[in-house]
N, C-alpha and C. Protein backbone atom coordinates (compact mmCIF):
# COMPACT_ATOMS: atom_id res chain seq x y z
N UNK A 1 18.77 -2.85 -22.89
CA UNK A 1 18.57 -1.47 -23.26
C UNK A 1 18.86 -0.56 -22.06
N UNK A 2 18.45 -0.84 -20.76
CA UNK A 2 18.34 0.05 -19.48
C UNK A 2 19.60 -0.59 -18.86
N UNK A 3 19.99 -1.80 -18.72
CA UNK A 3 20.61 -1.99 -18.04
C UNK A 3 22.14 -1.49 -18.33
N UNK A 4 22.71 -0.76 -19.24
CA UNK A 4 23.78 -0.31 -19.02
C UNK A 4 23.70 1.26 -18.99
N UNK A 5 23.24 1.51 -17.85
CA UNK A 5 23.46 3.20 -17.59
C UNK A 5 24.71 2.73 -16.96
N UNK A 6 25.25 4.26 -17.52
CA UNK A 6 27.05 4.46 -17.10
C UNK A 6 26.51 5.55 -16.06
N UNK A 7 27.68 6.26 -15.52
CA UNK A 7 28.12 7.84 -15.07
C UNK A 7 27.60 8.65 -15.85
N UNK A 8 28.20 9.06 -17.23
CA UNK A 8 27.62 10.00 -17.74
C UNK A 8 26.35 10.12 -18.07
N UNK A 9 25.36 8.74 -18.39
CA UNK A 9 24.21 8.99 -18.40
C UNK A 9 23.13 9.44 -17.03
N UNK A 10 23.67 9.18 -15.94
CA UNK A 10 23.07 9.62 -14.75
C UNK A 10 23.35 10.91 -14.82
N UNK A 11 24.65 11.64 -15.06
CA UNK A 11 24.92 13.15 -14.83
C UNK A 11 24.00 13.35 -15.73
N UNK A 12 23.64 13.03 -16.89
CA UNK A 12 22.53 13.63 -18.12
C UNK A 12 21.24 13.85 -17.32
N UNK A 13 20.93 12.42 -16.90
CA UNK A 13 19.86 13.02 -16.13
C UNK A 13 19.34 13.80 -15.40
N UNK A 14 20.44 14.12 -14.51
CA UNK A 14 20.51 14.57 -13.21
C UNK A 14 20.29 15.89 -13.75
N UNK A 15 21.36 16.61 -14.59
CA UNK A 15 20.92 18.00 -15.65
C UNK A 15 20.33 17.90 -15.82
N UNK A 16 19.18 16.99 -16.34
CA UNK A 16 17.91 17.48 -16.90
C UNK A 16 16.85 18.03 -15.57
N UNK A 17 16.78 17.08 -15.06
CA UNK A 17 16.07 16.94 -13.60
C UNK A 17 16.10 18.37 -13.20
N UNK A 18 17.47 19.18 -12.96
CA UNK A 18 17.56 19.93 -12.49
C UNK A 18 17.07 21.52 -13.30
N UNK A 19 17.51 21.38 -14.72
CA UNK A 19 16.92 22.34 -15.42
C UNK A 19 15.27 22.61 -15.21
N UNK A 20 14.68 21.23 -15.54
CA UNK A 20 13.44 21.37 -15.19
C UNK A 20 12.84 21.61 -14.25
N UNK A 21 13.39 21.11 -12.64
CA UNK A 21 12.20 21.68 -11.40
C UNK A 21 13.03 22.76 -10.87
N UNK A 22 13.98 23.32 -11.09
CA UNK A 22 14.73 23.85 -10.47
C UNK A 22 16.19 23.74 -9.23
N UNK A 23 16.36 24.06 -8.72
CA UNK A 23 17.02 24.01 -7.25
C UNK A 23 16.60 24.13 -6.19
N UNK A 24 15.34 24.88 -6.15
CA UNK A 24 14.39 25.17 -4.90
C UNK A 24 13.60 23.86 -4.80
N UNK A 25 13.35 23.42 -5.95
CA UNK A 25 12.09 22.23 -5.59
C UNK A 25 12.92 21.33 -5.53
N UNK A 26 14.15 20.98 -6.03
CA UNK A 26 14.80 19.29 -5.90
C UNK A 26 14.76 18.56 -4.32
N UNK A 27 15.05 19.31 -3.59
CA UNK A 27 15.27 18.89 -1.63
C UNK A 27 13.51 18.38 -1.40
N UNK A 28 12.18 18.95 -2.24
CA UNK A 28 10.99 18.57 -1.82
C UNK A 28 10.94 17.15 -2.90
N UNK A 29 11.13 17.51 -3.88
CA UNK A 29 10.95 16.06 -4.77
C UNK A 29 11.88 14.80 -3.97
N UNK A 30 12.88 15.12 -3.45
CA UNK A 30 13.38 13.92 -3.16
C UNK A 30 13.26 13.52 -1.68
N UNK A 31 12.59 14.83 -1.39
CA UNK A 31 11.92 13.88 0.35
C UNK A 31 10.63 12.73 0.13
N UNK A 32 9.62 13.83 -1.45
CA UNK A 32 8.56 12.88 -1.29
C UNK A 32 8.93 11.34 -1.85
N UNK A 33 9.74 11.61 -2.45
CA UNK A 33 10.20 10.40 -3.29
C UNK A 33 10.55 9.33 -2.20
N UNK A 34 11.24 9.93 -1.22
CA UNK A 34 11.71 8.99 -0.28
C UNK A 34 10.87 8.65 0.64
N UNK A 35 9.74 9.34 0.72
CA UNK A 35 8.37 8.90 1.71
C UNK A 35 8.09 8.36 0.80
N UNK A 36 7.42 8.00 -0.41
CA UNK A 36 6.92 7.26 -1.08
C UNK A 36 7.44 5.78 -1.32
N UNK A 37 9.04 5.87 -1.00
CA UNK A 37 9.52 4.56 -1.27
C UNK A 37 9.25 3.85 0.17
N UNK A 38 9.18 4.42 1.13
CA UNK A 38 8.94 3.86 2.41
C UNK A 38 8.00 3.39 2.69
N UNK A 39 7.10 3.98 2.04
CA UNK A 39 5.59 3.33 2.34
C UNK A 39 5.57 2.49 1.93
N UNK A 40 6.10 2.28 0.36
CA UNK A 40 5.87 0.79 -0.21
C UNK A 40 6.17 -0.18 0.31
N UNK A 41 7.72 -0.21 0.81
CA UNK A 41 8.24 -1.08 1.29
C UNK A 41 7.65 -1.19 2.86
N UNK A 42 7.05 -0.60 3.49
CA UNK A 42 6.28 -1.03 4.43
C UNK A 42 5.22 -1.73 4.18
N UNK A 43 4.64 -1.43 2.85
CA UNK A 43 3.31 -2.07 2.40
C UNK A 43 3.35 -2.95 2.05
N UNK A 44 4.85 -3.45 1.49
CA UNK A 44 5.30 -4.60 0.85
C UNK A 44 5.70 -5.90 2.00
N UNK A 45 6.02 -5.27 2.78
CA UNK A 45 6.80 -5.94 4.07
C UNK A 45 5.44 -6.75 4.79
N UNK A 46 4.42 -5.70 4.65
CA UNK A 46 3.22 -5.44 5.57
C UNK A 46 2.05 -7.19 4.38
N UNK A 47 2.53 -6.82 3.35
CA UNK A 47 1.38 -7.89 2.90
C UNK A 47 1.97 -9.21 2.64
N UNK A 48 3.54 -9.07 2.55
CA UNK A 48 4.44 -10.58 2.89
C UNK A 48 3.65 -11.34 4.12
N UNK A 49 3.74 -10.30 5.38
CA UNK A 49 3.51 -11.15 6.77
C UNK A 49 2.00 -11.35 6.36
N UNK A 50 1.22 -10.82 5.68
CA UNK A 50 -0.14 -11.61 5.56
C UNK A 50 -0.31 -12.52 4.48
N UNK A 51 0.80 -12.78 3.69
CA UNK A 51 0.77 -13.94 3.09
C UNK A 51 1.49 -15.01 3.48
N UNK A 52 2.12 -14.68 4.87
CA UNK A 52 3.09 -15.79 4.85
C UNK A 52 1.72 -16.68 6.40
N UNK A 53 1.13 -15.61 6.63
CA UNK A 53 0.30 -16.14 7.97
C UNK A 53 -0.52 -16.86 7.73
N UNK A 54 -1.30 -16.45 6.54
CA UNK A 54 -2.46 -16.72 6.03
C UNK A 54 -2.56 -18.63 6.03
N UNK A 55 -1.82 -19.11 5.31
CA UNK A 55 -1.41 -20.58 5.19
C UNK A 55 -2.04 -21.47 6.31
N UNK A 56 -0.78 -20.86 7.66
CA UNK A 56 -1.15 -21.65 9.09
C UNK A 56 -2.57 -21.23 9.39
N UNK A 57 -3.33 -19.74 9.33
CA UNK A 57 -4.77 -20.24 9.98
C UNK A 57 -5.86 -20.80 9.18
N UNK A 58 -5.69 -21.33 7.48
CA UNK A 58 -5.81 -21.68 7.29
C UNK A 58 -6.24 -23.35 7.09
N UNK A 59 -5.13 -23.51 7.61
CA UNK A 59 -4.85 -25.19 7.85
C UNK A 59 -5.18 -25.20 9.46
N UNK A 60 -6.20 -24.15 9.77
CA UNK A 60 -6.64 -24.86 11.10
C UNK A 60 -7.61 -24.44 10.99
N UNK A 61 -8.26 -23.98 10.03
CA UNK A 61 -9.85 -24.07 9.58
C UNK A 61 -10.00 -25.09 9.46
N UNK A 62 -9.15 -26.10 8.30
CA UNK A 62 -9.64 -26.99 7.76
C UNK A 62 -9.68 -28.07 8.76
N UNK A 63 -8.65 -28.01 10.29
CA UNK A 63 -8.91 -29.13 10.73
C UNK A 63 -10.03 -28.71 11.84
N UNK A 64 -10.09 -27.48 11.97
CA UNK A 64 -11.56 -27.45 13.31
C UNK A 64 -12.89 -28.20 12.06
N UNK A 65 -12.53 -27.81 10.72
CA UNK A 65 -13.84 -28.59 10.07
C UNK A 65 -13.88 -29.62 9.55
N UNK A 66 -13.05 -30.37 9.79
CA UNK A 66 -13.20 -32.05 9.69
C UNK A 66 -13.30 -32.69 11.31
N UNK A 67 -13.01 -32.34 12.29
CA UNK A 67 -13.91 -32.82 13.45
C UNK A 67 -14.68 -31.93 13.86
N UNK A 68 -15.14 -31.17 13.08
CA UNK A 68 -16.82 -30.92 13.80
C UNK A 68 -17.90 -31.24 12.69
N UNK A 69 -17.52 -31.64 11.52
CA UNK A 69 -18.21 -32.18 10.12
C UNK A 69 -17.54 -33.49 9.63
N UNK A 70 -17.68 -35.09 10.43
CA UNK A 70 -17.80 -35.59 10.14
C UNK A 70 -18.62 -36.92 9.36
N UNK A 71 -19.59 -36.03 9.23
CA UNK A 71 -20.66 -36.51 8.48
C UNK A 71 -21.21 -37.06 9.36
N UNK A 72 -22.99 -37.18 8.42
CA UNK A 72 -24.28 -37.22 9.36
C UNK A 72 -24.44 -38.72 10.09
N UNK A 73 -24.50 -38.50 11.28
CA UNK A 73 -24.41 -40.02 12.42
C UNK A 73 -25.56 -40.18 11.90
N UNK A 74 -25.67 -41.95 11.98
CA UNK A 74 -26.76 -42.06 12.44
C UNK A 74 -27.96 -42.23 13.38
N UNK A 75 -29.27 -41.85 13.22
CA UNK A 75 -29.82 -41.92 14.72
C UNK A 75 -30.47 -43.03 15.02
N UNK A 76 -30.86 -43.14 16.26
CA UNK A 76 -31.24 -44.22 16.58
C UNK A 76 -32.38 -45.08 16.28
N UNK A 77 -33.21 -43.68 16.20
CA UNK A 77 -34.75 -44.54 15.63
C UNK A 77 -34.66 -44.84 14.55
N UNK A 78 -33.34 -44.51 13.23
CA UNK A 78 -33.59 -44.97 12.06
C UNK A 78 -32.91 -46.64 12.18
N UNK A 79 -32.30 -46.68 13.13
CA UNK A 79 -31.79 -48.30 13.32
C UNK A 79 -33.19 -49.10 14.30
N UNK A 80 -33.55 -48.33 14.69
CA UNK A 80 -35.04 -49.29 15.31
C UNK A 80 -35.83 -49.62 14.01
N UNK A 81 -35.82 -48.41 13.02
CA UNK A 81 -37.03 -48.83 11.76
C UNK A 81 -36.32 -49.76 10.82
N UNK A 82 -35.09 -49.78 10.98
CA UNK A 82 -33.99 -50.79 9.84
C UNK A 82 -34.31 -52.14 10.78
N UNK A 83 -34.41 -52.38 11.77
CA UNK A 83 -34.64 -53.69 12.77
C UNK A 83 -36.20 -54.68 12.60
N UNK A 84 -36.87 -53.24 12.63
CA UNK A 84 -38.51 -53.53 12.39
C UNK A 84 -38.77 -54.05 10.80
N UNK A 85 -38.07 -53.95 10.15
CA UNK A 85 -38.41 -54.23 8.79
C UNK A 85 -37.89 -55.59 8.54
């Protein structure tokens, strides 16, 4: 349905666009438009690198917590009371 805009349907638009905000406002609509696309794509750029980071410190949680939680040693006096029995 969208994907075949021609030429003439952009000039349609573009007339419309223009009837409606004018000529004075088009130069402000299309600065904000263009700050707005920038941000995204900074925001977009910006939450890639925290999904792509996230992974590696991840996988070094998991190994600081398998050698410092290798389950409960046992102590000594419970092998003196396992001896005594």
């Amino acid at each position: 349905m969208f994907g075949r805009i021609g030429v003439p349907e952009l000039l349609l638009i573009a007339a419309v666009i223009l009837l409606i905000f004018g000529p004075k406002r088009l130069p402000e609509i299309g600065k904000s438009i263009g700050k707005g696309l920038r941000e995204f794509r900074s925001a977009s750029k910006d939450f890639q690198r925290t999904l792509d980071e996230e992974p590696d410190e991840k996988e070094e949680e998991k190994k600081e917590d398998k050698k410092g939680h290798e389950g409960p040693q046992p102590s000594e006096d419970s092998e003196e009371e396992q001896q005594d029995d």
